[in-house]
Protein backbone atom coordinates (compact mmCIF):
# COMPACT_ATOMS: atom_id res chain seq x y z
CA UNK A 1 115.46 121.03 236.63
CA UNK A 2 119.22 121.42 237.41
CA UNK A 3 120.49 123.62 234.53
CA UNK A 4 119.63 126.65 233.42
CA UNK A 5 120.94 129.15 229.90
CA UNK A 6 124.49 129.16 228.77
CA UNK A 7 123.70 133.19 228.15
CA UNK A 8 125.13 132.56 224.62
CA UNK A 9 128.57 130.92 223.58
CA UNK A 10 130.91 133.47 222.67
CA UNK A 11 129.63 136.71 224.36
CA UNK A 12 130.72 136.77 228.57
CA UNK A 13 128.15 137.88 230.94
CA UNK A 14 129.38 140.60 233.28
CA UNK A 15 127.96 140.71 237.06
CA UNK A 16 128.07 143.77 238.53
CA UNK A 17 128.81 143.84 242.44
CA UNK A 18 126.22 145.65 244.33
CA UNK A 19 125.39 146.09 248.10
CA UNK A 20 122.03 146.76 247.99
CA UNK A 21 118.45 145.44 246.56
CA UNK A 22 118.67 145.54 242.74
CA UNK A 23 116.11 148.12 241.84
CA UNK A 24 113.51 145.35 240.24
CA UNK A 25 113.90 143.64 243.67
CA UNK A 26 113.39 146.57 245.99
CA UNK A 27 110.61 147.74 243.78
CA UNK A 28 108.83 144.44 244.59
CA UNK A 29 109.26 144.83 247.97
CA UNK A 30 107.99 148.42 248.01
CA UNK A 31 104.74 146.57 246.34
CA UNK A 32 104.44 143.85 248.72
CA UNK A 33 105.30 141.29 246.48
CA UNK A 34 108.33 139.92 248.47
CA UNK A 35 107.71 139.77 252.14
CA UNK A 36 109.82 137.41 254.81
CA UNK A 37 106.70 134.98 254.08
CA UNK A 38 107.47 134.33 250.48
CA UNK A 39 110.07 132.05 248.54
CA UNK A 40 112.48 133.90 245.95
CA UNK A 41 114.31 131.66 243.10
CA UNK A 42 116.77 134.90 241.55
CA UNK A 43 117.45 133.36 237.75
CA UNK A 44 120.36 134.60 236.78
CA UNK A 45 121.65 135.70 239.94
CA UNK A 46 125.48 136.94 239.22
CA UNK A 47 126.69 137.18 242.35
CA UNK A 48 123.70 136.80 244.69
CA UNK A 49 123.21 140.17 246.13
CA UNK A 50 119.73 140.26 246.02
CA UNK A 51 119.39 136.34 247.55
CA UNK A 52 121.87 137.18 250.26
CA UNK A 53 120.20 140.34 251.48
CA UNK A 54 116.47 138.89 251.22
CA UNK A 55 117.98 135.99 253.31
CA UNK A 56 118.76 138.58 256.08
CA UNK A 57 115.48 139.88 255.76
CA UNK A 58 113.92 136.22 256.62
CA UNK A 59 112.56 135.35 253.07
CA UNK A 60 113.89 132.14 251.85
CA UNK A 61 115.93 132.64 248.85
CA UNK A 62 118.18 131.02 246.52
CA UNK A 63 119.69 131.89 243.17
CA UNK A 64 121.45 130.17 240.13
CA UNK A 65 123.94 131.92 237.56
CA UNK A 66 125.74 130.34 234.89
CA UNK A 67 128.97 131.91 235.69
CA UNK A 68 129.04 132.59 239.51
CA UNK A 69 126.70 129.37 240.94
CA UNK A 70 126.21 127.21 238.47
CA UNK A 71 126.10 124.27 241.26
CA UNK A 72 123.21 125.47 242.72
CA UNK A 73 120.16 123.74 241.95
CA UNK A 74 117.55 125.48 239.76
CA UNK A 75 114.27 125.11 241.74
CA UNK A 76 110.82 126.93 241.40
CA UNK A 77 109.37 129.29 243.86
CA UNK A 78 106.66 131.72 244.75
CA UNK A 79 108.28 134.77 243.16
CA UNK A 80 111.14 134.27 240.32
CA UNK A 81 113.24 136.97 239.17
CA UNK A 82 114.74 137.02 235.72
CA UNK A 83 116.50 140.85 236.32
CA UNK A 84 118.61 142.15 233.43
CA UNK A 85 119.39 138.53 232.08
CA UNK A 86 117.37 138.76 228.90
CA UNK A 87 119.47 141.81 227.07
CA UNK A 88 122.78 139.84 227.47
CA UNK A 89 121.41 136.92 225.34
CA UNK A 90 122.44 136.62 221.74
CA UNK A 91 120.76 133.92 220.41
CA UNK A 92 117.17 135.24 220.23
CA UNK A 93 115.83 131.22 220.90
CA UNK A 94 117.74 131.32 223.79
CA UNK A 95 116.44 134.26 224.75
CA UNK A 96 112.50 133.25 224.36
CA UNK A 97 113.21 129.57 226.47
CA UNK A 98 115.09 131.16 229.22
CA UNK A 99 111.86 133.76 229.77
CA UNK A 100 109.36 130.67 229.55
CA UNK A 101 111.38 128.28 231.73
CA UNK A 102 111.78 131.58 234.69
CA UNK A 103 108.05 131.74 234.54
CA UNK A 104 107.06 128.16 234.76
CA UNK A 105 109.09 128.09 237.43
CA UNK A 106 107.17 130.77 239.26
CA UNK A 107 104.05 130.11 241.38
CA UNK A 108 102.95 133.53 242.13
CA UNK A 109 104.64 135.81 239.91
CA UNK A 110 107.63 136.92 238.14
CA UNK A 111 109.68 139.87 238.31
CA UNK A 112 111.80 140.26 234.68
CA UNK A 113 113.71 143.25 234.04
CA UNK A 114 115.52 144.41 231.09
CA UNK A 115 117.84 147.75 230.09
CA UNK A 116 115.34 150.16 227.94
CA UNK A 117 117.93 153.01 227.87
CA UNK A 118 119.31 153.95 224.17
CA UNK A 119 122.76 154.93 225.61
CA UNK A 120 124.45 152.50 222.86
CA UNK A 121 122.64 153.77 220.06
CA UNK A 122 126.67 154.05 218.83
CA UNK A 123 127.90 150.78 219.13
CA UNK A 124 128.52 148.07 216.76
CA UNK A 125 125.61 146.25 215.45
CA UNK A 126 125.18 142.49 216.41
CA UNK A 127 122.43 140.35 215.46
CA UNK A 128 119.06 142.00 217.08
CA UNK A 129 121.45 144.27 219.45
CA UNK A 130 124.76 145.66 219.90
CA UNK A 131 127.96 144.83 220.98
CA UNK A 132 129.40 147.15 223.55
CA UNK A 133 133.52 148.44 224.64
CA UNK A 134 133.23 146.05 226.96
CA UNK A 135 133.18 143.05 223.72
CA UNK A 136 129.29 141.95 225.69
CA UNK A 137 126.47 141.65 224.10
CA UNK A 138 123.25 143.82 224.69
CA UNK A 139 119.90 143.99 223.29
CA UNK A 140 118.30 147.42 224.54
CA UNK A 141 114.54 147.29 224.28
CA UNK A 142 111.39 150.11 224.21
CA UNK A 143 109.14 150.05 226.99
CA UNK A 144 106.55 149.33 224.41
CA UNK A 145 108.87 146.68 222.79
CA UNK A 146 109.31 144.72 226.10
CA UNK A 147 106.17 144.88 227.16
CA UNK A 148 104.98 142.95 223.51
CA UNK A 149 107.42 140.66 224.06
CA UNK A 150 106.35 139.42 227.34
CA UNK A 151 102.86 138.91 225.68
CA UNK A 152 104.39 137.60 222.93
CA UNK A 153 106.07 134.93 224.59
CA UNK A 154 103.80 134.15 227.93
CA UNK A 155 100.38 134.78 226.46
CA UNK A 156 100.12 137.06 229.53
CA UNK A 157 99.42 140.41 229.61
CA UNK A 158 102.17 142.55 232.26
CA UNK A 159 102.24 144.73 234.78
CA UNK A 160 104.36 147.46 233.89
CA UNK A 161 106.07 147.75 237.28
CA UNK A 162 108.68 150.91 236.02
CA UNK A 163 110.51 151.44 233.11
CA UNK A 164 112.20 147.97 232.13
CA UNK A 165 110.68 146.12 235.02
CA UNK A 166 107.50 143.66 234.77
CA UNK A 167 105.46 141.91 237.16
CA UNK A 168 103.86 138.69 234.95
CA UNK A 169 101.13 136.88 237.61
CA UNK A 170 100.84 133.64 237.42
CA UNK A 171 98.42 133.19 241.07
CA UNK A 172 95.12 135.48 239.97
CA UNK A 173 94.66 135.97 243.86
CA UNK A 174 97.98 137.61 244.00
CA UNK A 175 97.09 139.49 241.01
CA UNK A 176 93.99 140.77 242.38
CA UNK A 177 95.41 141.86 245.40
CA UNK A 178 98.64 143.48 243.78
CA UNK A 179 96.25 146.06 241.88
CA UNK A 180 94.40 146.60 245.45
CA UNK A 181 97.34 148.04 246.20
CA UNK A 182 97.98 150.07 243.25
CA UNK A 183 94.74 151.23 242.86
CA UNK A 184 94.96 153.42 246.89
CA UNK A 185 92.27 150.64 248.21
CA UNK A 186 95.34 149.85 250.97
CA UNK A 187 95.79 153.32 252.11
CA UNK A 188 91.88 153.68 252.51
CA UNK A 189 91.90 150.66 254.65
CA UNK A 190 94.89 151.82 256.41
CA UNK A 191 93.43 155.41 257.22
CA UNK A 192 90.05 153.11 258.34
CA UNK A 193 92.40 151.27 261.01
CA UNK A 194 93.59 154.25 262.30
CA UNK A 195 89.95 155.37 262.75
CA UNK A 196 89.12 152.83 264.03
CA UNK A 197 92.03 152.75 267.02
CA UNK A 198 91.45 156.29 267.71
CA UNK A 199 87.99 155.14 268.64
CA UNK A 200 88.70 152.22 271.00
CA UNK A 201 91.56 154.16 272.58
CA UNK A 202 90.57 155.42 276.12
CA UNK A 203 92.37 158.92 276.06
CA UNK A 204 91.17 159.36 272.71
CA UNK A 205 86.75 158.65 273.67
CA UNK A 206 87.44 161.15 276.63
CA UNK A 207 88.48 163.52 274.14
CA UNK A 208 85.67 162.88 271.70
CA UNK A 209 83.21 163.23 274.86
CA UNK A 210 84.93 166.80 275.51
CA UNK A 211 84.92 167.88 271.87
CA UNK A 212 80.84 167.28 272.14
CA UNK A 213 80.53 169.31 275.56
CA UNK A 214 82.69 172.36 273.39
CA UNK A 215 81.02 171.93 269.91
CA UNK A 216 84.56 172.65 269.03
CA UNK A 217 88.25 170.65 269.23
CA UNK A 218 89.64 171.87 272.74
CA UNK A 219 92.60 173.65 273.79
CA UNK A 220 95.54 172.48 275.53
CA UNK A 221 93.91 173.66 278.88
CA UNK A 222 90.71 172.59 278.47
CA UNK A 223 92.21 168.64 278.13
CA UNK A 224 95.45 168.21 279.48
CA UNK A 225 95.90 164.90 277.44
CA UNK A 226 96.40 166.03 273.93
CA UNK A 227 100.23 165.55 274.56
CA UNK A 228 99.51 162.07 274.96
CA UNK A 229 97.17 161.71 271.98
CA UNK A 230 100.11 163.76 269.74
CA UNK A 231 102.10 161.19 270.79
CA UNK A 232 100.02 158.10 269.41
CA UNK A 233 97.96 159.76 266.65
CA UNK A 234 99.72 162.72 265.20
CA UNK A 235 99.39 166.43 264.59
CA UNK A 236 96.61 168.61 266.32
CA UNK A 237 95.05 168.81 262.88
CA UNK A 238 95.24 165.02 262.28
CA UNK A 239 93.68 164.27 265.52
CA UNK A 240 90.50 166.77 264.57
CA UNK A 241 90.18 165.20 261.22
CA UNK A 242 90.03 161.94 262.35
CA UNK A 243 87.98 162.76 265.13
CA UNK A 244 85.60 164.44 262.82
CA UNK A 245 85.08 160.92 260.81
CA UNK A 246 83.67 159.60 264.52
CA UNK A 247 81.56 162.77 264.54
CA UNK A 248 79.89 163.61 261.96
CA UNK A 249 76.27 161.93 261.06
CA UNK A 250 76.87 161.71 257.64
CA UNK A 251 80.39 159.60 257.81
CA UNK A 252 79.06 156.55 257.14
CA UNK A 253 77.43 157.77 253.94
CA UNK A 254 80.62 159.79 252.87
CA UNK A 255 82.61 156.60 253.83
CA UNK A 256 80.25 154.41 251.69
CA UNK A 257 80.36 156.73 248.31
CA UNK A 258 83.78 156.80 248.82
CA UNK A 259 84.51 152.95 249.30
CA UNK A 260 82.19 152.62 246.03
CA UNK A 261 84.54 154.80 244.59
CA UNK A 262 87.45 153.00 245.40
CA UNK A 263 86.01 149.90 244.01
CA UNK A 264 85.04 151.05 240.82
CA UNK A 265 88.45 152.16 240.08
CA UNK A 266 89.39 148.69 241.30
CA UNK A 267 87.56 147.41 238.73
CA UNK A 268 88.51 149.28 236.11
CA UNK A 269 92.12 149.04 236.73
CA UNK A 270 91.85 145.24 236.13
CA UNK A 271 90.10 145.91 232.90
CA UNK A 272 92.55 148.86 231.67
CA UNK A 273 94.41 146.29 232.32
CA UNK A 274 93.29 143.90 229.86
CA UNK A 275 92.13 141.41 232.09
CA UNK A 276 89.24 139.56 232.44
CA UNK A 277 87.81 140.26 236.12
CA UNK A 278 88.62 137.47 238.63
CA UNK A 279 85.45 135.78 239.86
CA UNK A 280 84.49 137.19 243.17
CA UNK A 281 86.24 134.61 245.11
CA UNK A 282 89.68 135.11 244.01
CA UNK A 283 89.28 138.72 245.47
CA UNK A 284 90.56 139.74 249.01
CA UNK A 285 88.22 139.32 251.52
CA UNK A 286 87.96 142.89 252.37
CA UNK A 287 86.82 143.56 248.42
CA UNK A 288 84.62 140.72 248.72
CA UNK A 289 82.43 141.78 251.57
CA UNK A 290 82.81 145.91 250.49
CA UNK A 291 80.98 144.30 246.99
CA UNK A 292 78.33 142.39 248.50
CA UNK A 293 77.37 145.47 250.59
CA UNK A 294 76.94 148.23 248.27
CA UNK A 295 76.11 145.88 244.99
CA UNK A 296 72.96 143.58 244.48
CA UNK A 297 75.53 141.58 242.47
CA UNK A 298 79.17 141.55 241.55
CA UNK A 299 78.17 141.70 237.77
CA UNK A 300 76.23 144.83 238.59
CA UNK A 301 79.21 145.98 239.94
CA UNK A 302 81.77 145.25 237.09
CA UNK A 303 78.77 146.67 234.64
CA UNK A 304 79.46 149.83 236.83
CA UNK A 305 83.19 149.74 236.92
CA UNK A 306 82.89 149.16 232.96
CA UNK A 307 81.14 152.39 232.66
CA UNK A 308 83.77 154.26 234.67
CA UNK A 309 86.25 153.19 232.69
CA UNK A 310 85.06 154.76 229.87
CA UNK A 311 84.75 158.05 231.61
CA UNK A 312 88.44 158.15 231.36
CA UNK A 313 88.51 159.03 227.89
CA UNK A 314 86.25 162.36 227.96
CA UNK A 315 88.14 165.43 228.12
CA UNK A 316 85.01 166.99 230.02
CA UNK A 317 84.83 164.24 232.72
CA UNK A 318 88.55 164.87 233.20
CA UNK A 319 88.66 168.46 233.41
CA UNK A 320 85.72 168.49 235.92
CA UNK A 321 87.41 166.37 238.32
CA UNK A 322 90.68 168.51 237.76
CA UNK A 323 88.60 171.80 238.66
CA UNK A 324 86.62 170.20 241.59
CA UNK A 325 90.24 168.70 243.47
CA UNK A 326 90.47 169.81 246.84
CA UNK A 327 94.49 168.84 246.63
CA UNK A 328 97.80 169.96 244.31
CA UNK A 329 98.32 172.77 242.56
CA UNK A 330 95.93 174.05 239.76
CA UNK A 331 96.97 176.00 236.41
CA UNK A 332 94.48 176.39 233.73
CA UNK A 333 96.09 173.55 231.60
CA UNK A 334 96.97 171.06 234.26
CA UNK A 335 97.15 170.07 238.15
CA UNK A 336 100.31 169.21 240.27
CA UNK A 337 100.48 166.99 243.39
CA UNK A 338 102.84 165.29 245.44
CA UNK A 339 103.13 161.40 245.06
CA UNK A 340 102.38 161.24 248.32
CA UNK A 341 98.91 162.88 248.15
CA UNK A 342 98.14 160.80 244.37
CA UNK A 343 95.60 158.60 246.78
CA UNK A 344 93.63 161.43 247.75
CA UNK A 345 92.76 162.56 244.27
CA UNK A 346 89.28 162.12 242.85
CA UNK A 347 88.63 158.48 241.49
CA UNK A 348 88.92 159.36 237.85
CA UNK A 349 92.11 160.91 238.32
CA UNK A 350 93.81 157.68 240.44
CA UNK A 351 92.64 156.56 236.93
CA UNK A 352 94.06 158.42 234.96
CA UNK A 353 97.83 158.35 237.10
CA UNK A 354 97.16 154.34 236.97
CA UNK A 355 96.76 154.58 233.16
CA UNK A 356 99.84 156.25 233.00
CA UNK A 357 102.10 153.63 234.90
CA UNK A 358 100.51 150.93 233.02
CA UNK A 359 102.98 152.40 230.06
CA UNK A 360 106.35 153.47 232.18
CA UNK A 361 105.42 151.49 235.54
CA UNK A 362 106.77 153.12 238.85
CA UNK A 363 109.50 155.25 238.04
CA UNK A 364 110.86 157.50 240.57
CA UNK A 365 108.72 160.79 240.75
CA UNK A 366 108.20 163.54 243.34
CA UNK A 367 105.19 165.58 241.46
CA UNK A 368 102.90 163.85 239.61
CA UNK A 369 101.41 166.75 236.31
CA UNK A 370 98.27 165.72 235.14
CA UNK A 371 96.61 167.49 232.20
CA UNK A 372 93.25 168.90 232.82
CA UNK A 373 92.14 167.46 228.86
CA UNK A 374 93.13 163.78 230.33
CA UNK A 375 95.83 163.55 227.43
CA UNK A 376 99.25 163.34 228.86
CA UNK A 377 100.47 162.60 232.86
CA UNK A 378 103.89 163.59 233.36
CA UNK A 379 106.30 162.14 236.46
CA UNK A 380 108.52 164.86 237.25
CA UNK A 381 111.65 164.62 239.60
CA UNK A 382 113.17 167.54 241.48
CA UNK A 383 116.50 167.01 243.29
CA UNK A 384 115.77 167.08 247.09
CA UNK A 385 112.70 168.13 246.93
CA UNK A 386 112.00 167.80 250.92
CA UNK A 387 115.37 169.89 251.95
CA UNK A 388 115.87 172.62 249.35
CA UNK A 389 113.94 175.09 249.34
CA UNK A 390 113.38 175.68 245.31
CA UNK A 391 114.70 172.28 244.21
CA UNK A 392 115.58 171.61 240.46
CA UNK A 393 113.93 169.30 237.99
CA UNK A 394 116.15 166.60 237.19
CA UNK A 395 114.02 164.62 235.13
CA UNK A 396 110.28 164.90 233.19
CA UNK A 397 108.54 161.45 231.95
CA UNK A 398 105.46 162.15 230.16
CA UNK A 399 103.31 159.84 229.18
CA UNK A 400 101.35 160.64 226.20
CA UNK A 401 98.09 158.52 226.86
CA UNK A 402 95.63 158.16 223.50
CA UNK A 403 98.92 156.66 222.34
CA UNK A 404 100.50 154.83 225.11
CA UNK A 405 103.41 156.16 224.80
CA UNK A 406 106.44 158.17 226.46
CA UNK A 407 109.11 160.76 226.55
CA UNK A 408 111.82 161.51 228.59
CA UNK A 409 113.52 165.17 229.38
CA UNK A 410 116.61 165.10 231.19
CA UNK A 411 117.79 168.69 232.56
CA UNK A 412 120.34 166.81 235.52
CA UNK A 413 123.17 168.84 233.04
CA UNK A 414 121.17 171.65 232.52
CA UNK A 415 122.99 175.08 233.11
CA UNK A 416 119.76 176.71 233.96
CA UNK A 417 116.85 174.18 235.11
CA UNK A 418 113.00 174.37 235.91
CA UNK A 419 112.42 175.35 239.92
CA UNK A 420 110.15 174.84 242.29
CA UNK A 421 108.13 177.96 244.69
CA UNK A 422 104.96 177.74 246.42
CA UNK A 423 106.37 173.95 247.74
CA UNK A 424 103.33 173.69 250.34
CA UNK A 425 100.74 173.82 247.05
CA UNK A 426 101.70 170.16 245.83
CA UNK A 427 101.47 168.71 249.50
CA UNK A 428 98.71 167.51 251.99
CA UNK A 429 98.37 170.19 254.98
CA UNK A 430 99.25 166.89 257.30
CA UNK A 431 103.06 166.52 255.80
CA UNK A 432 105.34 166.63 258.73
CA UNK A 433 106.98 169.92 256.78
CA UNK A 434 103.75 171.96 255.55
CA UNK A 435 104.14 175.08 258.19
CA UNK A 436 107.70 174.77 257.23
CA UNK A 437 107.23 175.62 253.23
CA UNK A 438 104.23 177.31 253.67
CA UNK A 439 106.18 180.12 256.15
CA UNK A 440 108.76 180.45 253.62
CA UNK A 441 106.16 181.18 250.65
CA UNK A 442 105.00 183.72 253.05
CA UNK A 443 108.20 185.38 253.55
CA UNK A 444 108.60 185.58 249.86
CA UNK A 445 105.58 187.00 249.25
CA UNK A 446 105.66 190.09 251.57
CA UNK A 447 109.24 190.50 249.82
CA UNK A 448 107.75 190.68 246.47
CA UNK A 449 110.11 187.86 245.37
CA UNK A 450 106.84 185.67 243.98
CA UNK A 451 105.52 188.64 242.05
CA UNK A 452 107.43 188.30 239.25
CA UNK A 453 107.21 185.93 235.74
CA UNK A 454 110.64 185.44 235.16
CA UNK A 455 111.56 183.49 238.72
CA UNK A 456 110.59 180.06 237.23
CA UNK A 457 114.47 178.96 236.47
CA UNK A 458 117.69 178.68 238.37
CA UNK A 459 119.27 181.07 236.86
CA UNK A 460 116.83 184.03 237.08
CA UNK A 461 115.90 183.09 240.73
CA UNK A 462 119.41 183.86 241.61
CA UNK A 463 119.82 186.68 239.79
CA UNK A 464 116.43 188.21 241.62
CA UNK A 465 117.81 187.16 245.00
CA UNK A 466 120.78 188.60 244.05
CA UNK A 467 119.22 192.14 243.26
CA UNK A 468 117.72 192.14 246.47
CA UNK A 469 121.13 191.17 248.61
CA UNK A 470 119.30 187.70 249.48
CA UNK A 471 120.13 184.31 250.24
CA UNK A 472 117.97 181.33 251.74
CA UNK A 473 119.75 178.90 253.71
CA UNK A 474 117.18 175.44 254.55
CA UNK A 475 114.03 177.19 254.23
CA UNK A 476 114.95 180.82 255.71
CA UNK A 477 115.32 183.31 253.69
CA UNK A 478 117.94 185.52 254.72
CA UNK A 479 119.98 189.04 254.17
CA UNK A 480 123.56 188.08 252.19
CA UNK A 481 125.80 189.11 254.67
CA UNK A 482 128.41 189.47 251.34
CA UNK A 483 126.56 192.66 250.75
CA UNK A 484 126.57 195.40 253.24
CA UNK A 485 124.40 197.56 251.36
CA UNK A 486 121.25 195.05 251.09
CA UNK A 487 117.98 196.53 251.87
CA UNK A 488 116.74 195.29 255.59
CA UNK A 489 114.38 192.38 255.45
């Protein structure tokens, strides 16, 4: 195949200059979908950002654009990308032949992307879409909308990848091994590995061996080479947790239920998914072997992992697990945690997140809200959440889930926005910054800053630092030097 879609007659195509991964792309690559192994076809390139940049990074890549390559050959490929081509067709046949032909000429998968945004709910009408100040052609599409339409027209059921951006597998393999990673199995298996070369290193058994003689972790005098296991393996408190794993009796059993765990949500994820389950062979190996020891059979397992599933939609299941989290922040209607502590959560709960992205995909998040009645998970984002102290929601996406569907709640222009306290509450005690926000929390505390109801919003938060003749600069909190007359701190 050498030619590809005109991109309608009349209407030109703008390409927008960029200098860094399109977001579709670098999502992919965030999901392991693109590595330097892989072959990328970009359909509908524009001016070959994307191709040029994966290029650099060793994958072998080529693109075709009506307007800016048109002499390159169109050729298929592992992964294809179709990103933001399909809204600047007119001609709704068009439209439907250049989506089949990008996904025949995928192997693996393809990555399509589309605008879902309503920000030209005021311009002209044309045909199925609008016609913008520009004189181009858009058709702006639902989340809900697009994600019909890829059915509609591939008789394949998406991955919701984030809002606007699908993954449609065509390798079942791949598949299979893209919702491994989704589903937390990979950051079990990478928190096994470290296990496991904590135990083969040398410095690390002597320690072990000194930890049994002390029936406790030792000090810094009792083994003079903890510096050197900080070094390779982390925070005092990391080393005793994983050390604990290598000494407890009952690890194996703990890491057994939990691996069963793990799989079961597996399993269910493929069926939320709509999917039928991919015979056992078409898993990873890893999955494979994890089945055949804690099943008599993989259909006893899927019979299992149907039976989970279903456990996602009782309110009492939901708000059990919510009470009995170890991790995040609990209020009597919901729990908050940080996205980088959603693997930790009880299985049910990785559920219930994964349920959730299956409507708005990955979008960019920093707490993850889930409601303790299993009805509605909300992605919030907070501007700098890591380096201000009481950062700002930006951003709420809450995904309503008996429905499947969303809303959005922008307060970026807000004059007086949601904030943040008690920052250590969302996180793991292992983030590199815990002691940090958990001093500060402190500090506030013994001030009688936290005490009060009103200290949930910008605007009141200042206004109580202000009383006070306080200021926080990083995550110190501080006398204003501005007023003389503060009370000492």
């Amino acid at each position: 195949m050498s030619e590809g879609p005109s991109y309608g007659v009349n209407r030109h195509r703008t390409a927008i200059r960029r200098y860094r991964y399109s977001r579709p792309v670098s999502i992919a690559i965030t999901h392991g979908l693109i590595t330097p192994k892989s072959t990328f076809f970009d359909y509908g390139c524009g001016h070959g950002e994307d191709v040029r940049l994966l290029s650099k990074l060793g994958v072998s890549a080529t693109g075709w654009d009506p307007y800016h390559r048109s002499s390159t050959p169109v050729r298929a490929a592992e992964i294809v990308n179709l990103g933001y081509v399909l809204n600047v067709i007119e001609d709704p046949e068009e439209r439907r032949q250049t989506l089949a032909t990008a996904y025949e000429l995928a192997s693996r998968v393809l990555i399509v992307s589309v605008r879902v945004d309503r920000s030209l709910q005021n311009a002209e009408e044309c045909a199925d879409g609008k016609v913008t100040q520009a004189g181009t052609f858009q058709k702006i599409y639902s989340q809900e909308e697009f994600r019909i339409y890829l059915i509609d027209v591939l008789g394949q059921t998406p991955h919701m990848a984030s809002l606007g951006i699908a993954y449609v597998f065509k390798d079942a393999q791949a598949e299979a091994q893209h919702l491994a990673t989704v589903s937390s199995y990979g950051a079990d298996n990478a928190r096994s590995e470290v296990v496991e070369q904590f135990a083969c290193d040398p410095v690390a058994q002597r320690y072990l061996t000194r930890r049994r003689e002390l029936a406790r972790p030792p000090l810094d005098s009792e083994f003079p080479e903890l510096s050197t296991l900080y070094e390779h393996f982390g925070s005092p408190d990391r080393i005793k947790r994983i050390s604990e794993k290598l000494l407890n009796p009952a690890t194996m059993n703990e890491a057994r239920d939990s691996k069963r765990q793990n799989i079961l949500t597996y399993i269910a994820m493929i069926k939320l998914q709509g999917l039928n389950p991919p015979p056992i062979s078409a898993l990873p190996d890893d999955i494979q072997a994890d089945i055949r020891s804690l099943w008599h059979s993989y259909a006893q397992a899927l019979a299992e992992g149907t039976g989970f599933l279903f456990s996602l939609g009782s309110p009492e299941a939901i708000g059990r697990e919510c009470k009995a989290a170890t991790i995040g922040k609990k209020l009597p209607e919901d729990l908050y945690v940080h996205r980088s502590i959603v693997d930790q959560l009880p299985p049910l709960l990785r559920l219930l997140t994964f349920a959730a992205r299956r409507v708005v995909g990955d979008v960019e998040h920093d707490l993850v809200k889930l409601s303790t009645h299993g009805r509605s998970v909300s992605f919030l984002k907070y501007r700098d959440f890591e380096d201000v102290a009481h950062p700002e929601l930006e951003y709420s996406v809450r995904v309503f889930l008996p429905k499947a569907t969303y809303a959005v709640r922008n307060y970026s222009d807000s004059e007086n926005p949601p904030i943040l306290h008690r920052k250590e509450s969302f996180i793991d005690y292992l983030h590199p910054r815990y002691s940090e926000f958990a001093a500060l929390t402190k500090r506030e505390d013994e001030l009688g800053l936290l005490s009060k109801n009103d200290i949930g919003y910008r605007k009141l938060w200042r206004s109580t630092l202000a009383e006070r003749g306080l200021k926080i600069e990083g995550h110190t909190i501080l006398l204003d030097e501005r007023k003389p007359d503060s009370p000492k701190i």
